[in-house]
Protein backbone atom coordinates (compact mmCIF):
# COMPACT_ATOMS: atom_id res chain seq x y z
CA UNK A 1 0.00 0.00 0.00
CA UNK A 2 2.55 2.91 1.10
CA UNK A 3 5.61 3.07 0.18
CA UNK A 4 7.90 3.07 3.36
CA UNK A 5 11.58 3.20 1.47
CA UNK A 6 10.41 6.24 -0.47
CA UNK A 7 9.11 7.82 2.86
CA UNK A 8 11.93 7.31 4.94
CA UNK A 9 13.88 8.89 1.97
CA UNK A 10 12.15 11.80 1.90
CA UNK A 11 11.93 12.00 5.62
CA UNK A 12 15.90 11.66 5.75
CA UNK A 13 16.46 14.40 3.46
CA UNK A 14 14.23 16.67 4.95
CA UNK A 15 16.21 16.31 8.39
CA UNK A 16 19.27 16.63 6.28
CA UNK A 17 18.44 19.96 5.06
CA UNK A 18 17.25 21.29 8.44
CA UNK A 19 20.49 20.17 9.89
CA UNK A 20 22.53 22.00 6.99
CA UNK A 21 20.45 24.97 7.59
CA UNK A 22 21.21 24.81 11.16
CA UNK A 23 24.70 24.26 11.06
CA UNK A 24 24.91 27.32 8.49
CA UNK A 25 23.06 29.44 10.86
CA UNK A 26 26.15 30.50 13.02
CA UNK A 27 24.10 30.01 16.04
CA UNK A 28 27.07 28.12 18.02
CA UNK A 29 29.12 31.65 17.03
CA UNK A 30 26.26 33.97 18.32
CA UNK A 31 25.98 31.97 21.08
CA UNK A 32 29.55 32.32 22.52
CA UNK A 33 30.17 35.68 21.80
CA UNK A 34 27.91 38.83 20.84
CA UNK A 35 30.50 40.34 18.80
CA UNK A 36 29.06 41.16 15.38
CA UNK A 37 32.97 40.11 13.68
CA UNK A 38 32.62 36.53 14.80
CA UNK A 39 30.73 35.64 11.39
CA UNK A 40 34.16 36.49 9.64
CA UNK A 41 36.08 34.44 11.33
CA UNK A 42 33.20 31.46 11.31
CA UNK A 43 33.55 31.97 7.37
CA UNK A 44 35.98 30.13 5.48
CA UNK A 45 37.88 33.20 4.39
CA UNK A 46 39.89 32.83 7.74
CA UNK A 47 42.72 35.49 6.25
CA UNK A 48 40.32 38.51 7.92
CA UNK A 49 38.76 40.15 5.10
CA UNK A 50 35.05 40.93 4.99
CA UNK A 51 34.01 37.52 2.74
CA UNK A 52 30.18 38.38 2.60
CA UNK A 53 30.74 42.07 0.73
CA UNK A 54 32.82 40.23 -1.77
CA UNK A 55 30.92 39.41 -4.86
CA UNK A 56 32.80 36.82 -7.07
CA UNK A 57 31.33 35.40 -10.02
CA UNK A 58 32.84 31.52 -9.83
CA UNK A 59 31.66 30.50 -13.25
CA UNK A 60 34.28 30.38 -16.31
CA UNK A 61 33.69 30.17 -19.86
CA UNK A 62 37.01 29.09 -20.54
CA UNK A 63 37.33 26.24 -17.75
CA UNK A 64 33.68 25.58 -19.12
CA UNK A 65 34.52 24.76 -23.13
CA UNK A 66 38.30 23.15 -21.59
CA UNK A 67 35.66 20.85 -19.67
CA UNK A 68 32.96 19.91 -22.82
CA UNK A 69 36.01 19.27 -25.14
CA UNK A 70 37.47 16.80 -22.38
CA UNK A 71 34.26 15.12 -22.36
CA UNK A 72 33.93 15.06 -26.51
CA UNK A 73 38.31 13.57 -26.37
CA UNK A 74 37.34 10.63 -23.82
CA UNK A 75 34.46 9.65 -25.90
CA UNK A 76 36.67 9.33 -29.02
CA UNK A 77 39.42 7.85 -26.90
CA UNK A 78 37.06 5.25 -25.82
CA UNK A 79 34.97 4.50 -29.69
CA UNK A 80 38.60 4.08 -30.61
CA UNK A 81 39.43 1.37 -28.31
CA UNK A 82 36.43 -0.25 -28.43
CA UNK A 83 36.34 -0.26 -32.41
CA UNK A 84 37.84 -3.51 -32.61
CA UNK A 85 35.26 -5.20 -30.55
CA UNK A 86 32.24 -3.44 -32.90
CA UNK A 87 30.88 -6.41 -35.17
CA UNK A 88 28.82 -3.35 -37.18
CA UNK A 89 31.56 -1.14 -37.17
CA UNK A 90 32.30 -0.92 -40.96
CA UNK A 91 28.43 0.13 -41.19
CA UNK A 92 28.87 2.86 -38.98
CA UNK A 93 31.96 4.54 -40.19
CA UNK A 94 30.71 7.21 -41.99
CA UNK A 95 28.86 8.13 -38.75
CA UNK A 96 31.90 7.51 -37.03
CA UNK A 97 34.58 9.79 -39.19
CA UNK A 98 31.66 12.43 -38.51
CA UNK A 99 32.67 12.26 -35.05
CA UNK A 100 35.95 12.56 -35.73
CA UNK A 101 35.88 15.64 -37.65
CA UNK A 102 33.67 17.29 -35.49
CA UNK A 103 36.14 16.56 -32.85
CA UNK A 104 38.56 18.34 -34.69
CA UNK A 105 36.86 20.86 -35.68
CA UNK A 106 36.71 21.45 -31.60
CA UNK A 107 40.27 21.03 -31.09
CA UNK A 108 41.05 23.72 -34.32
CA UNK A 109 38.55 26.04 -32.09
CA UNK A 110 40.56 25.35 -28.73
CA UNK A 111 43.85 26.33 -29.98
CA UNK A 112 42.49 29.23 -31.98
CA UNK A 113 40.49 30.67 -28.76
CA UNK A 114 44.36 29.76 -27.14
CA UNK A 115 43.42 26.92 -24.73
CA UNK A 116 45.94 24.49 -26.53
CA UNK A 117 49.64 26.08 -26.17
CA UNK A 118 52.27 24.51 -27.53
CA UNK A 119 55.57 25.06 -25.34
CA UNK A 120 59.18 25.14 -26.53
């Protein structure tokens, strides 16, 4: 009739989240002291600088693309290794030199945009 496993799922996420919301509260820091700098040194910018009037923007474009294209390489790296093993292989090859180009079609736009260096 009910479902216990899903319940007790649910149930143990919803005590997860209240105990992540009470552990990000700070109320063990307000607690021992009622000085209004004790949330800087609860943060984890422990080097003394204000760390909740600093606004930094985390995402990268560049980290981002580096990340897709490393993605798009281990998929060829592994179609190449297991092309052996493919019975249908021969069939597919068109598909597969598709791939391939596309692939370096990437790796011509990551050493354009300067991702790939070459060092001497």
């Amino acid at each position: 009739m009910f479902n216990y496993g899903l319940i007790s799922v649910v149930i143990f996420f919803i005590f997860l989240f209240f105990l992540i919301s009470f552990y990000n509260s700070n109320f063990f820091s307000n607690m021992l002291s009622s000085n209004e700098n004790i949330l800087i040194w609860a943060s984890s910018f422990e080097c003394g600088f204000v760390g909740h009037l600093l606004k930094i923007n985390n995402f990268s474009n560049g980290i981002f693309i580096l990340l897709v294209f490393f993605v798009v390489f281990d998929l060829e790296v592994s179609l190449l290794l297991n092309a052996i093993f493919q019975v249908d292989f021969i069939k597919n090859l068109v598909y597969y030199y598709f791939f391939i180009f596309l692939v370096a079609i990437g790796f011509v736009f990551e050493v354009i945009s300067g991702f790939v260096s070459w060092v001497n």
